[in-house]
C-alpha atoms as a PDB file:
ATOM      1  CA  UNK A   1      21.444 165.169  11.365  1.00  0.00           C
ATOM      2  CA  UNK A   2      22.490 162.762   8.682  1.00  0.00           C
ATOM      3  CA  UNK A   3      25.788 162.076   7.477  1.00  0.00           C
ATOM      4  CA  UNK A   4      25.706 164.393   4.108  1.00  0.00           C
ATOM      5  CA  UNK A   5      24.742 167.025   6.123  1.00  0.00           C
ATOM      6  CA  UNK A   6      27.514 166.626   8.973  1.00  0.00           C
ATOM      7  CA  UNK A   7      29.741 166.410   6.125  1.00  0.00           C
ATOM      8  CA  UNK A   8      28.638 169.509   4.994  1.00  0.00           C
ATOM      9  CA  UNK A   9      29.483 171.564   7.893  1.00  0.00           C
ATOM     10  CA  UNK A  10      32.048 174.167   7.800  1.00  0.00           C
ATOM     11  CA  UNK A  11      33.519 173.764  11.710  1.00  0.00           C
ATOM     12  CA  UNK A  12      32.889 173.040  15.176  1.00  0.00           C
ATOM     13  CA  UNK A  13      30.148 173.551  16.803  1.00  0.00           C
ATOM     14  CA  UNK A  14      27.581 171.910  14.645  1.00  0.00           C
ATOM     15  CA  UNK A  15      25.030 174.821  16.491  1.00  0.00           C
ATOM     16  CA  UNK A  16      26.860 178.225  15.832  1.00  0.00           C
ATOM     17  CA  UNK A  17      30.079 177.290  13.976  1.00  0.00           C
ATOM     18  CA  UNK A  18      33.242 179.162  14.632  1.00  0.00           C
ATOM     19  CA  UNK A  19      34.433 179.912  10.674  1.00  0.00           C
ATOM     20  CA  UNK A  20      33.484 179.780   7.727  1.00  0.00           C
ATOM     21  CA  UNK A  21      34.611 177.712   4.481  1.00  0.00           C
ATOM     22  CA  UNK A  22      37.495 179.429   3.098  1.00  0.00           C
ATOM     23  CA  UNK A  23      38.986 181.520   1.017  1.00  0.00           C
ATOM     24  CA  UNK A  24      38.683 184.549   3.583  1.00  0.00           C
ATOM     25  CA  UNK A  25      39.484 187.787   2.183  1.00  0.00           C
ATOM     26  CA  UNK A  26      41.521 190.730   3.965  1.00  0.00           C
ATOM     27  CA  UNK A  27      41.252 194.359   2.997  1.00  0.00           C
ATOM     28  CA  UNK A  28      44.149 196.938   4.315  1.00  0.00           C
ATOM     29  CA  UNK A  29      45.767 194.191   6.030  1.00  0.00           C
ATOM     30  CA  UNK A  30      48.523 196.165   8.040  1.00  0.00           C
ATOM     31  CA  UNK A  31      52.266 194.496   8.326  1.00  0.00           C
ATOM     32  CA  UNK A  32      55.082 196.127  11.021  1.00  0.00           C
ATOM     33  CA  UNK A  33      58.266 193.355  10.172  1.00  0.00           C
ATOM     34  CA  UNK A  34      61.486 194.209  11.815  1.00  0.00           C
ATOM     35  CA  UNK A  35      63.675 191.400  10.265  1.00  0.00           C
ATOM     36  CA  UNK A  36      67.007 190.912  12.672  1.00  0.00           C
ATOM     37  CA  UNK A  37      70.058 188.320  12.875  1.00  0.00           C
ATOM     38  CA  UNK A  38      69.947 185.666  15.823  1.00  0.00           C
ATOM     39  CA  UNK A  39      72.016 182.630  16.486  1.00  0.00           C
ATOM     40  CA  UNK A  40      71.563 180.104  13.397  1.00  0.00           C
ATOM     41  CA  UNK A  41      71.587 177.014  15.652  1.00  0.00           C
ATOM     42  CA  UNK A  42      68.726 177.954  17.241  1.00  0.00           C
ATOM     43  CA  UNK A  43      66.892 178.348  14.113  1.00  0.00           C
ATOM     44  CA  UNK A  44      68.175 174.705  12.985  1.00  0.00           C
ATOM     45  CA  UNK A  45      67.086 173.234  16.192  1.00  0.00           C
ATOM     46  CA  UNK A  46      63.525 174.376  15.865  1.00  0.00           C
ATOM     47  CA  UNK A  47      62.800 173.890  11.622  1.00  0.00           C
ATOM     48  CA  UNK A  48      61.185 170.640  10.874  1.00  0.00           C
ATOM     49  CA  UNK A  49      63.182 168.623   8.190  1.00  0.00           C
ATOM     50  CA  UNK A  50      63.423 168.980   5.060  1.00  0.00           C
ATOM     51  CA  UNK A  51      63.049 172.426   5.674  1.00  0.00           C
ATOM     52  CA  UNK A  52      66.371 174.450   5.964  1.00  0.00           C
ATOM     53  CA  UNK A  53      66.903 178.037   7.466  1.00  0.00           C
ATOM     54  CA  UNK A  54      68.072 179.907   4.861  1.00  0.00           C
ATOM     55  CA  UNK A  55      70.679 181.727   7.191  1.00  0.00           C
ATOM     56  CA  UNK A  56      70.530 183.167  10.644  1.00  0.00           C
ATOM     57  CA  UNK A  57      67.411 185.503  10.090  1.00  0.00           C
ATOM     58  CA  UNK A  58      64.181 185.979  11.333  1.00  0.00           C
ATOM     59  CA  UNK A  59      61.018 188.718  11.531  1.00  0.00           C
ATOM     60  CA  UNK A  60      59.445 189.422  14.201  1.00  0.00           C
ATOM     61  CA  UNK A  61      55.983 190.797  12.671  1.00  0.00           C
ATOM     62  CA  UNK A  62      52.830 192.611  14.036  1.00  0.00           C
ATOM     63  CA  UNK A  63      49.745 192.755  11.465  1.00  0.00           C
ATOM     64  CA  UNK A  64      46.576 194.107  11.793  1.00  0.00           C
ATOM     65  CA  UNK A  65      43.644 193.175   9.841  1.00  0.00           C
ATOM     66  CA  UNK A  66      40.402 195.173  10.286  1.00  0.00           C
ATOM     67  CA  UNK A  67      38.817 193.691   7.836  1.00  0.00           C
ATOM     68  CA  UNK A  68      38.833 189.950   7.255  1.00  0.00           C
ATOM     69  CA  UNK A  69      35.534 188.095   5.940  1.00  0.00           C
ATOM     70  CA  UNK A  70      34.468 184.885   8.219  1.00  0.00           C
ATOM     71  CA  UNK A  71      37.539 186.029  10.846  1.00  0.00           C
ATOM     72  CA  UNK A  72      36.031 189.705  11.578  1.00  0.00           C
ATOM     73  CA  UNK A  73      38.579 192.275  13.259  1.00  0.00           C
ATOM     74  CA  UNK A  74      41.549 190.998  14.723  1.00  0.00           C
ATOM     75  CA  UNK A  75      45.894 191.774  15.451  1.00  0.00           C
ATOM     76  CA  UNK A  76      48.287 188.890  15.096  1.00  0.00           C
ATOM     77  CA  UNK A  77      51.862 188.614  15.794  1.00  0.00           C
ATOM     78  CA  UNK A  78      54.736 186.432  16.050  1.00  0.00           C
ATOM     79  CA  UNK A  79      58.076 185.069  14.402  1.00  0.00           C
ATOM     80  CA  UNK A  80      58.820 184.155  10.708  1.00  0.00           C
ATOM     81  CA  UNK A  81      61.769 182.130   9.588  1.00  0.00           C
ATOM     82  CA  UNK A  82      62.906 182.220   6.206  1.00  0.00           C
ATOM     83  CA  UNK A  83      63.810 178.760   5.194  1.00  0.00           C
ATOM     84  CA  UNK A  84      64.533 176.730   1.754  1.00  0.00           C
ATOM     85  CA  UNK A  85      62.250 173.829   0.416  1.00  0.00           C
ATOM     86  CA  UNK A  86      63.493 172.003  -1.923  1.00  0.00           C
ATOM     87  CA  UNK A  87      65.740 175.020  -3.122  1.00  0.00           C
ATOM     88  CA  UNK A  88      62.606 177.095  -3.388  1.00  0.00           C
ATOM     89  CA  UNK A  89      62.469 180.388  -0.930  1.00  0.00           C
ATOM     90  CA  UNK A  90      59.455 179.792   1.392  1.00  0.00           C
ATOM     91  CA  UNK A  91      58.779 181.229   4.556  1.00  0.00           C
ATOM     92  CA  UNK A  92      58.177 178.854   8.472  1.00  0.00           C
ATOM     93  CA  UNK A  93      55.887 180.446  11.094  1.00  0.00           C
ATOM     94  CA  UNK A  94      57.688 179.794  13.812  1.00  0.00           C
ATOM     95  CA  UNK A  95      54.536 181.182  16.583  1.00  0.00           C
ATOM     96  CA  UNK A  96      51.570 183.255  16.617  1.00  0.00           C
ATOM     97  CA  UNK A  97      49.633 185.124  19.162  1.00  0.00           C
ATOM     98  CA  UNK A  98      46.500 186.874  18.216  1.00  0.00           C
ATOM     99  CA  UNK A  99      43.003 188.217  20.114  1.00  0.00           C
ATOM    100  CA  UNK A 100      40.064 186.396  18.308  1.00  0.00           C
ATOM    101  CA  UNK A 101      39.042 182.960  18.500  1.00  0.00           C
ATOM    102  CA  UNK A 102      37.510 182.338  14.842  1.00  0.00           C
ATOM    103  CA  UNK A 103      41.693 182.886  13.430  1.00  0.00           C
ATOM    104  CA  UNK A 104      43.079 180.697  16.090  1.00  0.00           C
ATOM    105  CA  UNK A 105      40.391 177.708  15.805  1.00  0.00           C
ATOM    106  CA  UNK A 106      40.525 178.092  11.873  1.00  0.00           C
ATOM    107  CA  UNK A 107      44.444 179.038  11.466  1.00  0.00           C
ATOM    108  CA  UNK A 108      45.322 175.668  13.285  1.00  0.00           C
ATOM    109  CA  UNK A 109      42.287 173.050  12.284  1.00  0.00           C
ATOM    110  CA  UNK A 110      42.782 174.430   8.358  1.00  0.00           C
ATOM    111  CA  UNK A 111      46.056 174.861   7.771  1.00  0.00           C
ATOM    112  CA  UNK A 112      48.491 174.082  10.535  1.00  0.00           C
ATOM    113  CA  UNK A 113      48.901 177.876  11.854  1.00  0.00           C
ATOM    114  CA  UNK A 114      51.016 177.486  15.322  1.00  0.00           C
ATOM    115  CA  UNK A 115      48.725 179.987  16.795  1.00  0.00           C
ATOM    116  CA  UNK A 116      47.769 180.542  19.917  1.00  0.00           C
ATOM    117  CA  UNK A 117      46.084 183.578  22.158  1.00  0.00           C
ATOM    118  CA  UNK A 118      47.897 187.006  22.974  1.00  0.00           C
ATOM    119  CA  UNK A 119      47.179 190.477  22.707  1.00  0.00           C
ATOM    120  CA  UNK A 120      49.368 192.003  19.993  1.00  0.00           C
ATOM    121  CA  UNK A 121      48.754 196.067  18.926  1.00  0.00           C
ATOM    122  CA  UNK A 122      49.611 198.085  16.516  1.00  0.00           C
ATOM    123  CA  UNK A 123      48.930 201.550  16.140  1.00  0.00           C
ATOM    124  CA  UNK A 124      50.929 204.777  15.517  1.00  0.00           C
ATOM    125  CA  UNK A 125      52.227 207.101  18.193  1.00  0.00           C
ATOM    126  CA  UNK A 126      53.286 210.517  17.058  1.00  0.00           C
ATOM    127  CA  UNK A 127      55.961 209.700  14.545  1.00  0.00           C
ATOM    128  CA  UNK A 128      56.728 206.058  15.124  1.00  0.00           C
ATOM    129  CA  UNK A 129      54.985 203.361  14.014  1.00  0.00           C
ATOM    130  CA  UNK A 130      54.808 200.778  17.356  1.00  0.00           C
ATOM    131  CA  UNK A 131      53.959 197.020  17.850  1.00  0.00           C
ATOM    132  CA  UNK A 132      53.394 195.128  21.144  1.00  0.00           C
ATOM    133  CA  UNK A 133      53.078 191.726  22.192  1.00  0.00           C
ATOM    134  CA  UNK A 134      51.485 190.971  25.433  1.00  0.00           C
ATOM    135  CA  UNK A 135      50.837 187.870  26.762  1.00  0.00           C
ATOM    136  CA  UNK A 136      49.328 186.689  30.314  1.00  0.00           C
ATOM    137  CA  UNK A 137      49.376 190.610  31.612  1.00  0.00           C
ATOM    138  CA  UNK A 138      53.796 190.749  30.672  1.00  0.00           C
ATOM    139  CA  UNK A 139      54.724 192.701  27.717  1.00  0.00           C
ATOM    140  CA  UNK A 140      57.038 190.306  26.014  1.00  0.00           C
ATOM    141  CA  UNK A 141      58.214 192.442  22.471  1.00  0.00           C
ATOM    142  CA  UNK A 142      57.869 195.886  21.182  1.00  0.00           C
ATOM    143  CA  UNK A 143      59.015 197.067  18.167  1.00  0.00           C
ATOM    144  CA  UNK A 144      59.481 200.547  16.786  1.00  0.00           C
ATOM    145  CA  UNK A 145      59.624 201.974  13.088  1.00  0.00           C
ATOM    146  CA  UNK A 146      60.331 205.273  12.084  1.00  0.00           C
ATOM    147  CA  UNK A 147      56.807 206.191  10.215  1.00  0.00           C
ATOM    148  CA  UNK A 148      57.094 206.463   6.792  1.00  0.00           C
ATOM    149  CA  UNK A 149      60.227 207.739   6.127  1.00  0.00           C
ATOM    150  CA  UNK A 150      61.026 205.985   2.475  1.00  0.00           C
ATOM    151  CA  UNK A 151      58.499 204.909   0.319  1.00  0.00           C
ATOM    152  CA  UNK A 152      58.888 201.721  -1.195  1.00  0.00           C
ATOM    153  CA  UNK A 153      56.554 202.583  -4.209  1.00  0.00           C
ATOM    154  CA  UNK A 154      58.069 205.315  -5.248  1.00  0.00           C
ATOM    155  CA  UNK A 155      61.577 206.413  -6.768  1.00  0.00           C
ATOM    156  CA  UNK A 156      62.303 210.137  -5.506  1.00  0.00           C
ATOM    157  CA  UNK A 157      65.556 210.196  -7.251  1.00  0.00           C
ATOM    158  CA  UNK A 158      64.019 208.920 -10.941  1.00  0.00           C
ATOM    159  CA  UNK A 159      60.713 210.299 -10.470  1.00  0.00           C
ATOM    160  CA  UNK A 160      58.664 207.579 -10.769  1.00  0.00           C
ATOM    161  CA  UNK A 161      56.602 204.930  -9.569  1.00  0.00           C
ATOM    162  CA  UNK A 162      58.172 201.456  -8.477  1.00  0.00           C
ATOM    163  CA  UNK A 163      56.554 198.479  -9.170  1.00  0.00           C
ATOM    164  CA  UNK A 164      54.131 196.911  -6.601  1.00  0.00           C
ATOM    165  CA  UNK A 165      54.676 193.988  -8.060  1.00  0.00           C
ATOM    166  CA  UNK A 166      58.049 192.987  -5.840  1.00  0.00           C
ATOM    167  CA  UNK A 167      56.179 193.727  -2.692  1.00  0.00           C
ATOM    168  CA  UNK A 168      53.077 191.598  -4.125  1.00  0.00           C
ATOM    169  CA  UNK A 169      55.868 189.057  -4.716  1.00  0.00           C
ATOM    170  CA  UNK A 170      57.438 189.010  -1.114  1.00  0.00           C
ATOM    171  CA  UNK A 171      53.825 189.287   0.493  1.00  0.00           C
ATOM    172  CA  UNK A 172      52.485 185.685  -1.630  1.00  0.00           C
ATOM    173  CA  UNK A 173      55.818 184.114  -0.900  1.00  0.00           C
ATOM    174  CA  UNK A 174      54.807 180.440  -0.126  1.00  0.00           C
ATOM    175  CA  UNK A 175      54.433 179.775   3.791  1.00  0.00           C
ATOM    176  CA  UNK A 176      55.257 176.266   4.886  1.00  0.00           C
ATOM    177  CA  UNK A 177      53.645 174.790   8.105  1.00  0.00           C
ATOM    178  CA  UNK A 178      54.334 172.323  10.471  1.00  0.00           C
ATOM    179  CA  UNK A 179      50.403 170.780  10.927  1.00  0.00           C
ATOM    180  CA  UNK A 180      49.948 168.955  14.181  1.00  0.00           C
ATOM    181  CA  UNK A 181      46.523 167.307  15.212  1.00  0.00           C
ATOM    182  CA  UNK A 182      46.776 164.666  17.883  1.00  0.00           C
ATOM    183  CA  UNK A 183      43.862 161.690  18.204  1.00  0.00           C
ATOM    184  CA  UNK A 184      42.071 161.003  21.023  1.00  0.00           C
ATOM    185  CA  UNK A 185      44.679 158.069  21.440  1.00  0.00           C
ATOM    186  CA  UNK A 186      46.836 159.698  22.116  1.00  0.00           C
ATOM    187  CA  UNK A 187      49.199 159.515  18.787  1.00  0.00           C
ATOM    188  CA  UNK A 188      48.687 161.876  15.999  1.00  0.00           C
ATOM    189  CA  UNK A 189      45.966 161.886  13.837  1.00  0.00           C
ATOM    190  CA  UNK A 190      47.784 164.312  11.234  1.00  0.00           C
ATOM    191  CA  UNK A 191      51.560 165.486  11.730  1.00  0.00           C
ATOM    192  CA  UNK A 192      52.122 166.957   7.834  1.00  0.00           C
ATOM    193  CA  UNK A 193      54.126 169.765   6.435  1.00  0.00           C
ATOM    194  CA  UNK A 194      51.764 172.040   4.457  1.00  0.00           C
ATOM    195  CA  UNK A 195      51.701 174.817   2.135  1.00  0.00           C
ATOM    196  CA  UNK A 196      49.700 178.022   0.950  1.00  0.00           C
ATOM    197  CA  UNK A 197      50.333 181.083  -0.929  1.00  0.00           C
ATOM    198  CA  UNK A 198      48.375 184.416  -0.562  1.00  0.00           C
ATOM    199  CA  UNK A 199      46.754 185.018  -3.726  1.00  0.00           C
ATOM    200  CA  UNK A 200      45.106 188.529  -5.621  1.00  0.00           C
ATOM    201  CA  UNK A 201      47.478 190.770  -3.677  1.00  0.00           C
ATOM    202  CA  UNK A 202      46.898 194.651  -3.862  1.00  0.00           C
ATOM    203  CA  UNK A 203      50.058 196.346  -2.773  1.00  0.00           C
ATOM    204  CA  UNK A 204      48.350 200.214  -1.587  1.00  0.00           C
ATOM    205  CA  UNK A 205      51.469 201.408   0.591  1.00  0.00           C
ATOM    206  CA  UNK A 206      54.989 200.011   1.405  1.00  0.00           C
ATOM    207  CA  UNK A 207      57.458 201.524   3.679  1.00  0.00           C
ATOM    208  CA  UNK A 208      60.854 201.325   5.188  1.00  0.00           C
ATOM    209  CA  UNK A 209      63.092 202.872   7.434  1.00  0.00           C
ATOM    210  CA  UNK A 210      64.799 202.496  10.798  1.00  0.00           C
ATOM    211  CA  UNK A 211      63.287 199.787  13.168  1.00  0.00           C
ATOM    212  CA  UNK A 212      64.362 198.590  16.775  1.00  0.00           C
ATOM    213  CA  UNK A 213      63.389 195.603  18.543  1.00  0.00           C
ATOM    214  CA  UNK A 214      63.032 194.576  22.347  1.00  0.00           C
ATOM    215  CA  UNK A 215      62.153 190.823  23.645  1.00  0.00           C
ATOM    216  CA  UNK A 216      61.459 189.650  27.202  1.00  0.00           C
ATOM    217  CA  UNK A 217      61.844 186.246  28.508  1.00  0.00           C
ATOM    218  CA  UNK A 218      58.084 184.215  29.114  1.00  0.00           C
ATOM    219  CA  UNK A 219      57.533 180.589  29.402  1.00  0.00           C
ATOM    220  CA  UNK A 220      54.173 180.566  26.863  1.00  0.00           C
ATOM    221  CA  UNK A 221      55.585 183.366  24.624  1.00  0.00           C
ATOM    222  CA  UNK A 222      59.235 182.572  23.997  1.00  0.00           C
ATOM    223  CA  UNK A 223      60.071 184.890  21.138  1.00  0.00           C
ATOM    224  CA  UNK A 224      63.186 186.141  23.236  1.00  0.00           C
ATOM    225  CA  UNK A 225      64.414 182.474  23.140  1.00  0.00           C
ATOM    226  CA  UNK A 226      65.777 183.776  19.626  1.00  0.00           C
ATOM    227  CA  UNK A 227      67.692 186.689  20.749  1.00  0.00           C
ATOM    228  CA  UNK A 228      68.498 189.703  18.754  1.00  0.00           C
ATOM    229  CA  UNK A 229      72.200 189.973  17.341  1.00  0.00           C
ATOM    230  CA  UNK A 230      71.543 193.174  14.506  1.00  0.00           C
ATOM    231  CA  UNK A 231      68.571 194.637  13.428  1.00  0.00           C
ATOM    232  CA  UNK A 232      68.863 194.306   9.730  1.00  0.00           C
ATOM    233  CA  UNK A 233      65.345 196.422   8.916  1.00  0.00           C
ATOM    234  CA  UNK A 234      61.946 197.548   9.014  1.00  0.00           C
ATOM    235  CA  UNK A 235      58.959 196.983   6.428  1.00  0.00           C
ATOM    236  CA  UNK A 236      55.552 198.984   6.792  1.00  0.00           C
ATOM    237  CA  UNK A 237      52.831 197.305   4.304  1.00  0.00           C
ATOM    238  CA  UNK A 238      49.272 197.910   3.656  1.00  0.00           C
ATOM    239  CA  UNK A 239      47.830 195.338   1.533  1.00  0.00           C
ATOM    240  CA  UNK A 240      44.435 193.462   0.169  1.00  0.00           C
ATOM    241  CA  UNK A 241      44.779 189.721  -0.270  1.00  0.00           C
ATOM    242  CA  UNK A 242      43.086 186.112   0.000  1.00  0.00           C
ATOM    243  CA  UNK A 243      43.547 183.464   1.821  1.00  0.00           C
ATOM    244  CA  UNK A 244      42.850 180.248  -0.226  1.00  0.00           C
ATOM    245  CA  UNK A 245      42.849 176.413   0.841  1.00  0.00           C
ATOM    246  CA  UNK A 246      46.843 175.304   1.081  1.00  0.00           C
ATOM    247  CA  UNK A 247      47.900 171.971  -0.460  1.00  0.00           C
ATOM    248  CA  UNK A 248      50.382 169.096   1.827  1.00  0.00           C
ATOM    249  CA  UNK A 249      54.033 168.888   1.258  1.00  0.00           C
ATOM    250  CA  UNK A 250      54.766 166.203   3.324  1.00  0.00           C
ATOM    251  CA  UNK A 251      52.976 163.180   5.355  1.00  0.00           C
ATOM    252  CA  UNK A 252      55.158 162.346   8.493  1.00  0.00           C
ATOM    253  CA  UNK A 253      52.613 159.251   8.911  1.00  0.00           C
ATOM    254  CA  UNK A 254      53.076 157.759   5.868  1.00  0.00           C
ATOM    255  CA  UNK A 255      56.609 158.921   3.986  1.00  0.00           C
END
């Protein structure tokens, strides 16, 4: 094997490669976010300058994707923390826990994904929509959602049809990463703050409506290390959308 055609590879191994080359496209791509109010310090201790939390919130989300080319059928979960960049809204994934390797190898070795393995679910159970985290056999979050109780999409009281756009809007909202990949010296070989934005959303359903949360303490899965202070809602979205190559923000090693 020659050097153009190492070069040419897509990922490790060279024999049987774990993903593809991106973009990877996901069709009714599932979101349960319960978005609550924690302790703001915590937030600040654990957001990688410049980035700022833009107040003491976070989301705990649960997503299931069925369909996603080059990743297959997988559920990921974990928690978001809205920050400001430069001024601009963007959005830090805090953690990630999902149950297929092609995601996790890809998610972290492309763009800087903090993900790791779990066993998230998401499914509905009479009339509430229910999430689960589970990690080393200890169920460590579950969140509930009434199931679609008011529909984002559509205005009752006018009559009409809301635009999808605003939910296409929130959805794409840029996601900034801290990207970590240490040499095999020992110091890193990339430590960057990155950036992506989903791109060719198709909003089909969006929902809200009452949501509760519940965290337990774990050593590897330390979502409860951000403790919930007030639920402040629950978002149900179905959605089509691409994942596209991401750009860098910011090179620790060199700026």
């Amino acid at each position: 094997m020659n050097r153009q055609q190492i070069l040419a590879l897509p990922s490790m191994p060279v024999v049987g490669s774990s993903y593809p080359k991106p973009p990877n496209r996901f069709v009714n791509r599932e979101y349960l976010n319960v978005t609550y109010e924690t302790d703001a310090e915590l937030l600040r201790a654990v957001v990688p300058e410049p980035l700022e939390p833009a107040g003491n919130q976070v989301t705990f989300e649960v997503m299931r994707m069925p369909d996603s080319s080059g990743f297959g059928d997988y559920t990921e979960s974990g928690l978001v923390i809205p920050c400001l960049y430069k001024g601009e809204p963007v959005n830090f994934p805090l953690m990630m826990f999902l149950d297929n390797e092609p995601p996790i190898s890809g998610g972290r070795e492309i763009w800087g994904f903090p993900k790791k393995y779990g066993e998230p679910k998401l499914g509905i159970l009479h009339d509430t929509l229910t999430g689960t985290l589970d990690y080393a056999g200890v169920r460590v979050a579950t969140a509930t959602m009434t199931y679609k109780h008011e529909n984002l999409l559509c205005d009752h009281e006018m009559n009409r049809l809301r635009d999808p756009q605003v939910i296409a809007e929130k959805l794409g909202r840029k996601q900034v990463l801290l990207k970590l990949i240490p040499g095999v010296d020992g110091t890193w070989d990339v430590a960057k703050l990155v950036s992506f934005s989903m791109t060719d959303i198709v909003v089909k359903e969006a929902w809200t409506g009452q949501a509760r949360l519940h965290l337990v303490p774990h050593a590897n899965a330390p979502v409860a290390d951000f403790p919930v202070r007030r639920i402040v809602g629950g978002s149900h979205f179905i959605a089509d959308m691409t994942l596209p190559y991401g750009k860098v923000e910011l090179d620790y090693l060199t700026e």
